[in-house]
Each structure stands twice: as C-alpha cells, then as structure tokens.
PDB file of N, CA and C in Angstrom:
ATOM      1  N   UNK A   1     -12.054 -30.254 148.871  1.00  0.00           N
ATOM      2  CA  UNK A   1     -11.944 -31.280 149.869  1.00  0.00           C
ATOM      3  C   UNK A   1     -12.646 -30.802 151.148  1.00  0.00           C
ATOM      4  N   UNK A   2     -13.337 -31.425 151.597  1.00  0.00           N
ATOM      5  CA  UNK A   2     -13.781 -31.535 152.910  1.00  0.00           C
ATOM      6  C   UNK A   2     -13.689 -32.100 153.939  1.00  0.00           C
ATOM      7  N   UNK A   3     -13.127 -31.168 154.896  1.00  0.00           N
ATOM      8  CA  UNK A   3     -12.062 -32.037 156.108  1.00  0.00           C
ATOM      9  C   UNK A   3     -13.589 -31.792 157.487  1.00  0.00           C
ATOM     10  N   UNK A   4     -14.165 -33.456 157.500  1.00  0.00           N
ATOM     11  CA  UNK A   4     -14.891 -33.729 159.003  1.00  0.00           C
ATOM     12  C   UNK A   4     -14.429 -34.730 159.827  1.00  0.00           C
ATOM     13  N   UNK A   5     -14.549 -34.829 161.330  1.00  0.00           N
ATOM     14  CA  UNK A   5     -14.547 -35.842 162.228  1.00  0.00           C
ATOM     15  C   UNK A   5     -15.008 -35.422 163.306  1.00  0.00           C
ATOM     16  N   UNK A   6     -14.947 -36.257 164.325  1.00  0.00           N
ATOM     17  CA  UNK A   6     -15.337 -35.674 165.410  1.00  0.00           C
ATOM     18  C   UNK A   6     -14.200 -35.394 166.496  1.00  0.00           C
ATOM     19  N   UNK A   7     -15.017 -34.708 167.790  1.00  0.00           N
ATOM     20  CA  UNK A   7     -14.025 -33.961 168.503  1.00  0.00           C
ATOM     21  C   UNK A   7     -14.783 -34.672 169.835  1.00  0.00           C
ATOM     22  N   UNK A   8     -13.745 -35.442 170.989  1.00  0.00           N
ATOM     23  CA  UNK A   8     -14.111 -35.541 171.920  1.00  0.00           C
ATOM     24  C   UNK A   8     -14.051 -34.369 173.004  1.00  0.00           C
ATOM     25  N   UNK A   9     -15.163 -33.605 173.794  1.00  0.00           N
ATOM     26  CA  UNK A   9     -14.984 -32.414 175.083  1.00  0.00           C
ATOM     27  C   UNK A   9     -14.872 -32.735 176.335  1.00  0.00           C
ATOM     28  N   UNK A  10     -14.359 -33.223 176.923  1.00  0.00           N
ATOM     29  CA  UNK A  10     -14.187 -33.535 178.946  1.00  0.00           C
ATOM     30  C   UNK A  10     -14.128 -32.743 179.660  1.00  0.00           C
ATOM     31  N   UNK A  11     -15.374 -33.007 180.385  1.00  0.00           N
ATOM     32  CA  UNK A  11     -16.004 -31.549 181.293  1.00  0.00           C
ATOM     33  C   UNK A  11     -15.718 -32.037 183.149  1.00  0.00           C
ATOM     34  N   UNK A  12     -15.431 -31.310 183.752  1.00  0.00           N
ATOM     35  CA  UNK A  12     -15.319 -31.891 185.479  1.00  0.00           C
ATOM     36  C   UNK A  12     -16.796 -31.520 185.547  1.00  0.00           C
ATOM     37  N   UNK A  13     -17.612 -32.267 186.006  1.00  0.00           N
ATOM     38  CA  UNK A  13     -18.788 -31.677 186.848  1.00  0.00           C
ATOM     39  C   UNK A  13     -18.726 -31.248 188.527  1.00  0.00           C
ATOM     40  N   UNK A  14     -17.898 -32.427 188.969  1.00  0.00           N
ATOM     41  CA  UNK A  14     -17.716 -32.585 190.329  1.00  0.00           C
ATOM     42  C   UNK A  14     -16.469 -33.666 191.088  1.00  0.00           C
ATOM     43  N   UNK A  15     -16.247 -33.356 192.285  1.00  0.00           N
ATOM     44  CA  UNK A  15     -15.234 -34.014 192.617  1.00  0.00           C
ATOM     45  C   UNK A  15     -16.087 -34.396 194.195  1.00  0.00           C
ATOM     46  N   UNK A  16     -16.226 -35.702 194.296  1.00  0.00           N
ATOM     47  CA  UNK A  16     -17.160 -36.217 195.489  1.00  0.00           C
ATOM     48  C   UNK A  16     -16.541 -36.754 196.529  1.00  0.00           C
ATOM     49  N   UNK A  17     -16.322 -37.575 197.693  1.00  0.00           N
ATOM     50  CA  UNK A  17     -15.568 -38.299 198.819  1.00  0.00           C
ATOM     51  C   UNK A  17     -16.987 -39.573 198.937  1.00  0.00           C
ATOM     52  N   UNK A  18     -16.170 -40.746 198.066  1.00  0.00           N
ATOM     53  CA  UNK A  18     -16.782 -41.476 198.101  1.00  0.00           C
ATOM     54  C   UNK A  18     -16.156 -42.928 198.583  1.00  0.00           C
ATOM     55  N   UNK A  19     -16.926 -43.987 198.623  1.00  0.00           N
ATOM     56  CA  UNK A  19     -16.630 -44.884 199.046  1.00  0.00           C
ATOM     57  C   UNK A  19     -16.721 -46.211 197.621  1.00  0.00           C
ATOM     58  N   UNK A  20     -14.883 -46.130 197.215  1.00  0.00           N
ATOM     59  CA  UNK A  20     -14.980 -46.735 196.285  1.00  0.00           C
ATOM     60  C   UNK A  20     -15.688 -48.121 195.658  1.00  0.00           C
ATOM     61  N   UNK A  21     -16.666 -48.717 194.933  1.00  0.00           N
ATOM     62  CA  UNK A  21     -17.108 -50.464 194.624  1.00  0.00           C
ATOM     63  C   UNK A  21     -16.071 -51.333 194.037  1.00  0.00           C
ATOM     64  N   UNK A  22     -14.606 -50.612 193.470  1.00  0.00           N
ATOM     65  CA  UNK A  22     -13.770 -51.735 193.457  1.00  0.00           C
ATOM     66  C   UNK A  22     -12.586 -51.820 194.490  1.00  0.00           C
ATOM     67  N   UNK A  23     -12.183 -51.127 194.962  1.00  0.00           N
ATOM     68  CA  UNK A  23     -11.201 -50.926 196.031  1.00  0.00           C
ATOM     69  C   UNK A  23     -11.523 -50.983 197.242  1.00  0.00           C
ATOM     70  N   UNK A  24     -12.943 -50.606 198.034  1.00  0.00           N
ATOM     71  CA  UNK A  24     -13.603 -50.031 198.971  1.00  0.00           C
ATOM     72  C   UNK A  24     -12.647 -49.359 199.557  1.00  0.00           C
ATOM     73  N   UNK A  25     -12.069 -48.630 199.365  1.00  0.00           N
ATOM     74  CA  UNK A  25     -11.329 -47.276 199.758  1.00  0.00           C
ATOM     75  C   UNK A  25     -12.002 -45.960 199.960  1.00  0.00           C
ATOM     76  N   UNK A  26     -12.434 -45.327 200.620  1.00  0.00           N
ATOM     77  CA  UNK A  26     -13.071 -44.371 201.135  1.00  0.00           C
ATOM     78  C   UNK A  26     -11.669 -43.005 199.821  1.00  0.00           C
ATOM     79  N   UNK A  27     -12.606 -42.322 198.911  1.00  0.00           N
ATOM     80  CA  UNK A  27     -11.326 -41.921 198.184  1.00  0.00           C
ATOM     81  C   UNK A  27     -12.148 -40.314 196.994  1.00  0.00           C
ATOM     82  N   UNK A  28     -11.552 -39.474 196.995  1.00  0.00           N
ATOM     83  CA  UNK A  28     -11.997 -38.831 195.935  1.00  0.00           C
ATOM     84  C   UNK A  28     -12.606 -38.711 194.756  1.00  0.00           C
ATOM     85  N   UNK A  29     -13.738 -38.906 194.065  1.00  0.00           N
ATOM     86  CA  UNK A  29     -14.065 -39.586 192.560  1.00  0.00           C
ATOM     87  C   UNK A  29     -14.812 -38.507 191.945  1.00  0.00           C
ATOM     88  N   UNK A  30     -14.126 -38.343 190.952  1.00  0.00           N
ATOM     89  CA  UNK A  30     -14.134 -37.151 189.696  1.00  0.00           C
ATOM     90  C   UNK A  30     -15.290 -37.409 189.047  1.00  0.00           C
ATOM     91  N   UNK A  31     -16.514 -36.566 188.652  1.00  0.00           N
ATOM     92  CA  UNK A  31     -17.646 -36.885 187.825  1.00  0.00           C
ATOM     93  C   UNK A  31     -17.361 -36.353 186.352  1.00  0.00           C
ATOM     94  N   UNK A  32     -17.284 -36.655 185.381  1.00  0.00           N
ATOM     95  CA  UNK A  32     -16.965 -35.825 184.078  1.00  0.00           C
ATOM     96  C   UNK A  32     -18.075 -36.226 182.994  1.00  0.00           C
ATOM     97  N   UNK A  33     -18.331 -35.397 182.842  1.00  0.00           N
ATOM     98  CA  UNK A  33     -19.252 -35.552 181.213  1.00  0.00           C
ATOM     99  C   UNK A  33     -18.512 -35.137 180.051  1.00  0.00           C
ATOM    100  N   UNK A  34     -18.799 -36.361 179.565  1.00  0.00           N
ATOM    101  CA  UNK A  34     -17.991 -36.423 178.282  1.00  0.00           C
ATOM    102  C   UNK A  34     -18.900 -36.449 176.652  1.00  0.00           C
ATOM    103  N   UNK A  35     -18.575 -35.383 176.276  1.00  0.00           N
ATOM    104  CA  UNK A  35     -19.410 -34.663 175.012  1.00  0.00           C
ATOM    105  C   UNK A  35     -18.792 -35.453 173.196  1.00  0.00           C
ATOM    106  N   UNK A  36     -19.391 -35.922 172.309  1.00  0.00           N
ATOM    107  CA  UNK A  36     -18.710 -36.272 171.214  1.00  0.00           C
ATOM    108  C   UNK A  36     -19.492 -35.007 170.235  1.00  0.00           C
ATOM    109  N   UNK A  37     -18.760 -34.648 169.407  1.00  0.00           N
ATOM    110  CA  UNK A  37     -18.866 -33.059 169.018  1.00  0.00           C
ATOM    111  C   UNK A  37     -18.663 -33.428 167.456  1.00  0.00           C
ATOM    112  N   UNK A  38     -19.637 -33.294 166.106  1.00  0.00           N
ATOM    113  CA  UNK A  38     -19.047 -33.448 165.080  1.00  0.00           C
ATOM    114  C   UNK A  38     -19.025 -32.543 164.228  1.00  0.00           C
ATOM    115  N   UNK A  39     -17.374 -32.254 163.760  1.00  0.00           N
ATOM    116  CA  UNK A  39     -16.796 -31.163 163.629  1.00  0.00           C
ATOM    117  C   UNK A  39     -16.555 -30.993 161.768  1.00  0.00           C
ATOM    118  N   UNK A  40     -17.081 -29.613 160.894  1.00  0.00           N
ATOM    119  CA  UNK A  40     -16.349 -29.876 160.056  1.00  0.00           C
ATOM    120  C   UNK A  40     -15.767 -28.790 159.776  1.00  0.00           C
ATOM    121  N   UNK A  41     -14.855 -28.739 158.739  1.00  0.00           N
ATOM    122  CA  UNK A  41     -13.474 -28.001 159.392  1.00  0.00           C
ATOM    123  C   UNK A  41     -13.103 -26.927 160.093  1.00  0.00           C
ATOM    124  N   UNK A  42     -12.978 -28.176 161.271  1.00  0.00           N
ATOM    125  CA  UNK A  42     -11.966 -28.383 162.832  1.00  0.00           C
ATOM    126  C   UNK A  42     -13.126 -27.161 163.437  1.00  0.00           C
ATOM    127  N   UNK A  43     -14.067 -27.341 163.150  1.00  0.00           N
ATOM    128  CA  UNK A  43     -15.454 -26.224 163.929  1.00  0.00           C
ATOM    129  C   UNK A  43     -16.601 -27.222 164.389  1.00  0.00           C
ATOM    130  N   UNK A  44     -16.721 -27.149 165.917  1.00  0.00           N
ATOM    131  CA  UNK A  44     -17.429 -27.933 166.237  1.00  0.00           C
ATOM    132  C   UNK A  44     -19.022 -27.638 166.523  1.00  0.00           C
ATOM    133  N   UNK A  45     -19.505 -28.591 165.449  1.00  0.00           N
ATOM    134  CA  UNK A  45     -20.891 -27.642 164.873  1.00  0.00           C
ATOM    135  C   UNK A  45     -22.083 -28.763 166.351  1.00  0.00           C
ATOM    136  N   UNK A  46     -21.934 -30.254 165.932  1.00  0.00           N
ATOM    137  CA  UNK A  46     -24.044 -30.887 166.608  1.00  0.00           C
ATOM    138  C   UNK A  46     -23.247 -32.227 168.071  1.00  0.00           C
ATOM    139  N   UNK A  47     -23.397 -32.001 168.911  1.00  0.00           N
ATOM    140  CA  UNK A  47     -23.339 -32.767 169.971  1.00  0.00           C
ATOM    141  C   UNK A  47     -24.217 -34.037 169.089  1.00  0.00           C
ATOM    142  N   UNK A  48     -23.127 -35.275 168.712  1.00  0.00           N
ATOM    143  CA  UNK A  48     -23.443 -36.400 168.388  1.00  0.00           C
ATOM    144  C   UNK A  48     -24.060 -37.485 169.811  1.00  0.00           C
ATOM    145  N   UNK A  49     -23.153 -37.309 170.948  1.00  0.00           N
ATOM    146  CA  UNK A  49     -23.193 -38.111 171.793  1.00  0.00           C
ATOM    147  C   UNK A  49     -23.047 -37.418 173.146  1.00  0.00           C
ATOM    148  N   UNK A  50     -23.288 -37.616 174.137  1.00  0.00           N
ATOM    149  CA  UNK A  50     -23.297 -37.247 175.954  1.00  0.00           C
ATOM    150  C   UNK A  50     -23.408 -38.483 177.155  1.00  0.00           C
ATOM    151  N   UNK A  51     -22.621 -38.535 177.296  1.00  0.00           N
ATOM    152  CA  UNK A  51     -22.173 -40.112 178.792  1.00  0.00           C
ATOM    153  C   UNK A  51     -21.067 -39.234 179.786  1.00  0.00           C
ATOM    154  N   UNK A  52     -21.744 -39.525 181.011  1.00  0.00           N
ATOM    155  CA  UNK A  52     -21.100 -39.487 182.407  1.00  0.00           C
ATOM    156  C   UNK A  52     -20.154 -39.950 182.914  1.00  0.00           C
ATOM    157  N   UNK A  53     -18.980 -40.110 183.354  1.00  0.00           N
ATOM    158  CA  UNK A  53     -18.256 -40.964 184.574  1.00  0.00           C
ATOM    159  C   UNK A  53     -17.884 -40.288 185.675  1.00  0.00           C
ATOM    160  N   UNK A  54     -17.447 -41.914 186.440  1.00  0.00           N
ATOM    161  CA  UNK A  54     -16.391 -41.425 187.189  1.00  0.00           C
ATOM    162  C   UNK A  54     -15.642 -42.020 187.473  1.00  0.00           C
ATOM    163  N   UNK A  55     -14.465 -41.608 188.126  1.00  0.00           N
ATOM    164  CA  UNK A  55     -13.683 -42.423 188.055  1.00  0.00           C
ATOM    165  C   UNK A  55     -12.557 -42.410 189.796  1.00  0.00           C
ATOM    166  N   UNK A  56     -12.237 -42.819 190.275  1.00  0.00           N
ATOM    167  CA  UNK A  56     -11.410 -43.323 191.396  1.00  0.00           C
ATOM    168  C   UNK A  56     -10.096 -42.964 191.560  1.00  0.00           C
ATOM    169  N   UNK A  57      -9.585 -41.667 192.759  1.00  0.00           N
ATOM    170  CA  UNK A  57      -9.028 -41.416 192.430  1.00  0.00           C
ATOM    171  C   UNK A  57      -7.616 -42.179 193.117  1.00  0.00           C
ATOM    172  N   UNK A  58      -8.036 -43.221 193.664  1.00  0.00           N
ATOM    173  CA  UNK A  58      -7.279 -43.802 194.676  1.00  0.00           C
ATOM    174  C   UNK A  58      -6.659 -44.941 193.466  1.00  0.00           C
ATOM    175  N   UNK A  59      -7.580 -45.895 192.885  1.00  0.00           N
ATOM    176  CA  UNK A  59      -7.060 -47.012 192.204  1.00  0.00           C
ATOM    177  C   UNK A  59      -7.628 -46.623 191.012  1.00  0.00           C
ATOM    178  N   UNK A  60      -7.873 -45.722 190.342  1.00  0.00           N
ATOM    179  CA  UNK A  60      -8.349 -45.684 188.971  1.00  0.00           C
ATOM    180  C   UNK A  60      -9.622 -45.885 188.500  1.00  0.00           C
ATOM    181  N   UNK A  61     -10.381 -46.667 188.923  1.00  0.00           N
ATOM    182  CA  UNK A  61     -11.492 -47.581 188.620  1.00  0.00           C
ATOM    183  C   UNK A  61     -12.595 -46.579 187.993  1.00  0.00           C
ATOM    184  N   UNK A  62     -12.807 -46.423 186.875  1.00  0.00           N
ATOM    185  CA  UNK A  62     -13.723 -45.647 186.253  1.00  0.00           C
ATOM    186  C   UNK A  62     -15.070 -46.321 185.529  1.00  0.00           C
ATOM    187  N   UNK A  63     -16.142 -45.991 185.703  1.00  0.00           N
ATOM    188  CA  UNK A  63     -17.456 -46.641 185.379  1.00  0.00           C
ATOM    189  C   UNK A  63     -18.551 -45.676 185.028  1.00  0.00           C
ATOM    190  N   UNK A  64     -19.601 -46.063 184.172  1.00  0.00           N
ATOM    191  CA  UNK A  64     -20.444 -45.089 183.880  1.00  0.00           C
ATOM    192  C   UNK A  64     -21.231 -44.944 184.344  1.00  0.00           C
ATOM    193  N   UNK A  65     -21.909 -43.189 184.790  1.00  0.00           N
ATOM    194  CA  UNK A  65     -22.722 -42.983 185.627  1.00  0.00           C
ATOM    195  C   UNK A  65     -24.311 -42.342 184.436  1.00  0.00           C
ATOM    196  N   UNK A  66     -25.387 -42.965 185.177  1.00  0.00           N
ATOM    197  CA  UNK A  66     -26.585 -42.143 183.826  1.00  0.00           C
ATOM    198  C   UNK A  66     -26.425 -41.134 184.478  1.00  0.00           C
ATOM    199  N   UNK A  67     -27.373 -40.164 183.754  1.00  0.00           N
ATOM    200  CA  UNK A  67     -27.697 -38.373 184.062  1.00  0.00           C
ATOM    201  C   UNK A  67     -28.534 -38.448 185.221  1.00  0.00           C
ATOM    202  N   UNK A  68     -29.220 -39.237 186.063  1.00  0.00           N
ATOM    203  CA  UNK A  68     -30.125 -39.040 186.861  1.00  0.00           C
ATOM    204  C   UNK A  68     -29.066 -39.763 188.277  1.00  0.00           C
ATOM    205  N   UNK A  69     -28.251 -40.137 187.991  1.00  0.00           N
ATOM    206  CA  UNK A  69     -27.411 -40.905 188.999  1.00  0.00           C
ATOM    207  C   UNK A  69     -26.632 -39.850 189.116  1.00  0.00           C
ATOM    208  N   UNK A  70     -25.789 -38.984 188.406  1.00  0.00           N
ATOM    209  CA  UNK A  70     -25.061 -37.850 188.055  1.00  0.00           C
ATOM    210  C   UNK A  70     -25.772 -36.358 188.916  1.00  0.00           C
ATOM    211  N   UNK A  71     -27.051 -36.085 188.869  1.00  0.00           N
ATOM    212  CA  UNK A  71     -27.871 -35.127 189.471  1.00  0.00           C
ATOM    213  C   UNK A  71     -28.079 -35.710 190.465  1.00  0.00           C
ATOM    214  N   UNK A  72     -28.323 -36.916 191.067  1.00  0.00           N
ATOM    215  CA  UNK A  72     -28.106 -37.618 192.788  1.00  0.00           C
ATOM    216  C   UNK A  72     -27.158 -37.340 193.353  1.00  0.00           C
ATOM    217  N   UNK A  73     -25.769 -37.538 192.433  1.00  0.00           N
ATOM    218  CA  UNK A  73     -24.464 -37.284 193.181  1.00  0.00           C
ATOM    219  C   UNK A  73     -24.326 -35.986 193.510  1.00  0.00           C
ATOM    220  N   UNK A  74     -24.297 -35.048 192.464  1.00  0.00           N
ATOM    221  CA  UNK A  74     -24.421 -33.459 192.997  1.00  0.00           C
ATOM    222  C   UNK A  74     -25.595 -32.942 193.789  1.00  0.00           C
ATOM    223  N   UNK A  75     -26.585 -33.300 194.160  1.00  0.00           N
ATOM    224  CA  UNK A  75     -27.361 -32.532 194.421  1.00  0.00           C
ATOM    225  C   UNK A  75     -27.580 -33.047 196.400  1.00  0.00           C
ATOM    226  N   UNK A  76     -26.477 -34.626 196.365  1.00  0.00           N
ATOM    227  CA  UNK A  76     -26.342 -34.907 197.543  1.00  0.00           C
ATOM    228  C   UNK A  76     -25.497 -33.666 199.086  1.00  0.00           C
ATOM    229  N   UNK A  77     -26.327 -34.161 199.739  1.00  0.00           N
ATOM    230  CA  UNK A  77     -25.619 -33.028 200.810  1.00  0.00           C
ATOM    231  C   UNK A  77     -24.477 -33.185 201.396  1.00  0.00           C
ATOM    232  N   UNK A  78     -23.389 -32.500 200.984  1.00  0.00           N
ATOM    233  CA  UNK A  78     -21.802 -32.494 201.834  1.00  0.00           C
ATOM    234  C   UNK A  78     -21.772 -31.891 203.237  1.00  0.00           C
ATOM    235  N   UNK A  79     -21.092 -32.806 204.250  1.00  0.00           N
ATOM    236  CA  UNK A  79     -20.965 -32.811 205.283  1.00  0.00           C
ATOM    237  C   UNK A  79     -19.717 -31.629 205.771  1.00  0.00           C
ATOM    238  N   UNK A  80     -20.199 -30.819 206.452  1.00  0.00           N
ATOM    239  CA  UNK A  80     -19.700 -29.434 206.747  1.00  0.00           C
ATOM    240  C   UNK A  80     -18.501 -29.719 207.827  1.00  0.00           C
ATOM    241  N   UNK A  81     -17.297 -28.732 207.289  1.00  0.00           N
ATOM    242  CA  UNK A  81     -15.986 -28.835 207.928  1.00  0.00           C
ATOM    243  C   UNK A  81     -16.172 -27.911 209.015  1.00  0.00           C
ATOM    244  N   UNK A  82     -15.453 -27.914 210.198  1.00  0.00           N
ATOM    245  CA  UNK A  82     -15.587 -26.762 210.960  1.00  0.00           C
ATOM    246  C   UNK A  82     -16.182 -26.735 212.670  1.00  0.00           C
TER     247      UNK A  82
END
C-alpha cells in the first residue's frame, strides 16, 4: 500500500502597519506564504503549489497578494521609532 497526499506549509514572511481596504483601520497585516507540498509516506518530497496573503489583524480580512506585490511590501521603507 501506498500512503500519498499532500501537506499544506504556512510561512510568516512579514508583519506590516497598514491601512486596512475592508475596514480602513490603520492595523497590523501578516504576509504568509503558503506552500502545498506532495507528500508520500508522510515525507514531503515536490512543492505542487506557492500563493501569498495577508490578512488583517484588526477585522480578519484576508486576500491574496502576487510575489511581486509581496517583494513591494517588504522591501518598502519602515518609518523609524525614536
């Protein structure tokens, strides 16, 4: 018998201070890349799939971000405390 399926991986990339599009709440929003991994037995061998989010940490509101929208968000400049 041969035991396969896949394995979902949830990665944090980043945690931003943004200005939410469904709440407009000025609010924390989590970037995560999310990996689909297909596994056979329970060893996770070929990255099937790769998609971005984020999501809101004020009201929830989670939506998908591409990879080039994802490298905008991180690579944007944070405003210095102090």
């Amino acid at each position: 018998m041969i035991i396969f399926g896949l394995k979902t991986y949830t990665r944090l990339l980043a945690t931003l201070s943004l200005v939410c599009p469904h709440c407009r709440q000025q609010a924390a929003h989590r970037l995560f890349e999310v990996v689909n991994k297909f596994t056979l037995f329970f060893i996770p061998l070929v990255p099937v799939s790769k998609s971005r989010r984020m999501d809101c940490t004020y009201c929830g509101y989670a939506s998908k971000v591409t990879k080039e929208q994802a490298a905008q968000l991180m690579s944007a400049p944070r405003p210095s405390v102090g």
